[in-house]
Protein backbone atom coordinates (compact mmCIF):
# COMPACT_ATOMS: atom_id res chain seq x y z
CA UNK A 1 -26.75 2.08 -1.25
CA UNK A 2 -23.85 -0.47 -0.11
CA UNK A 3 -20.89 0.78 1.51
CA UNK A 4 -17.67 -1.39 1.32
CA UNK A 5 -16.43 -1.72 4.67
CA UNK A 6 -13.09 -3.49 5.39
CA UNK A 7 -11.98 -4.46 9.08
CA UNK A 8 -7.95 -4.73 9.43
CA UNK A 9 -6.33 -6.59 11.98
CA UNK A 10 -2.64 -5.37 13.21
CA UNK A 11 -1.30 -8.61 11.08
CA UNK A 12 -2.57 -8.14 7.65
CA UNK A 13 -5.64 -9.79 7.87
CA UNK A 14 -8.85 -8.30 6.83
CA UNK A 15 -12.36 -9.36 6.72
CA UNK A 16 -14.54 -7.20 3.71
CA UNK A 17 -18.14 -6.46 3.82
CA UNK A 18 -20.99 -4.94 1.53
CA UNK A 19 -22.87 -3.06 4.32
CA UNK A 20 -26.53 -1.81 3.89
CA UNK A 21 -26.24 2.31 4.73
CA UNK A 22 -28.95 2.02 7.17
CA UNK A 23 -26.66 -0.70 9.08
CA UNK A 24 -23.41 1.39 8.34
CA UNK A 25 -23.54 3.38 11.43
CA UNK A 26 -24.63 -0.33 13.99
CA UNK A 27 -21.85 -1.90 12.04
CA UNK A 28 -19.02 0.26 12.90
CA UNK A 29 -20.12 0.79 16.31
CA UNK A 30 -19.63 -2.63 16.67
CA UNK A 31 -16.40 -3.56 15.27
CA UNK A 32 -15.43 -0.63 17.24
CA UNK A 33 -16.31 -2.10 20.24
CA UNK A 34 -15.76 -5.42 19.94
CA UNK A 35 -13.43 -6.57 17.42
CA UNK A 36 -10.64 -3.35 17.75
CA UNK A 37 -9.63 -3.34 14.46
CA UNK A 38 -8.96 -0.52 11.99
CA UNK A 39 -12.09 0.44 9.94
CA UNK A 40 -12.51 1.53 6.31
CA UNK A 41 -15.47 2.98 4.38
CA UNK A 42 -15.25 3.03 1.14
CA UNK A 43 -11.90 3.26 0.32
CA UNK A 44 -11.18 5.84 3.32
CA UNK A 45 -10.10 4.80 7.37
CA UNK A 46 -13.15 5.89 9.61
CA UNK A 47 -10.99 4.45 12.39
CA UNK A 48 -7.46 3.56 12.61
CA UNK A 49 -7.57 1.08 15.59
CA UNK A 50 -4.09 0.59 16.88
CA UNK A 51 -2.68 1.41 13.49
CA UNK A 52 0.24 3.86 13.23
CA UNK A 53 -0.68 6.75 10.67
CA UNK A 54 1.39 5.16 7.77
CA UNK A 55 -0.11 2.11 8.21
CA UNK A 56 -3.45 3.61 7.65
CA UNK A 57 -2.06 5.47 4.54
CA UNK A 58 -0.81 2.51 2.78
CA UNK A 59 -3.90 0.08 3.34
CA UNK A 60 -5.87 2.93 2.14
CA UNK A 61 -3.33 3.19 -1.24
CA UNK A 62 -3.71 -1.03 -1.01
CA UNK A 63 -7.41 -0.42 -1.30
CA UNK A 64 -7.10 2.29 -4.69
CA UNK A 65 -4.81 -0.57 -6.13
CA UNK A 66 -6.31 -3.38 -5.90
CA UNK A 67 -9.96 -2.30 -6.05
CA UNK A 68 -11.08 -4.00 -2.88
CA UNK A 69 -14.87 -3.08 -2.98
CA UNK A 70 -17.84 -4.66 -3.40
CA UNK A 71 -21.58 -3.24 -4.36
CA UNK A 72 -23.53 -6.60 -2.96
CA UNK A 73 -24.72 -6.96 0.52
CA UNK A 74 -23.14 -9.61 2.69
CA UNK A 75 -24.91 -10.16 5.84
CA UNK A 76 -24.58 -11.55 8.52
CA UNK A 77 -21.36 -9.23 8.65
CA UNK A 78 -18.03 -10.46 9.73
């Protein structure tokens, strides 16, 4: 399976990614430490970062609208 996952920065910015499930778990761990940036799987915040609540709420309804997913792997990750 391929998870979207979608790394958001505080000013709009976001990197996408098509994530193996067996690297799902080394992936966020990593963003989490290193890059501090909100984190979405599959449509749904698994981290907010140093988003505020609402912020979190209307990426996720940003993600519904537009589609943003993807069902290919894309490593190396960004």
């Amino acid at each position: 399976m391929i998870h979207t996952t979608i790394g958001l920065y505080a000013d709009g910015s976001f990197k996408m990614n098509g994530v193996k499930a067996e690297h799902l778990e080394d992936h966020l761990l990593y963003n989490k430490t290193y890059r501090s940036r909100a984190m979405f799987v599959d449509g749904k915040c698994v981290d907010k970062g140093y988003l505020t609540i609402e912020e979190v709420e209307a990426f996720e309804e940003r993600i519904k609208l537009e589609n943003l997913k993807t069902d290919k792997w894309t490593a190396p990750y960004i």
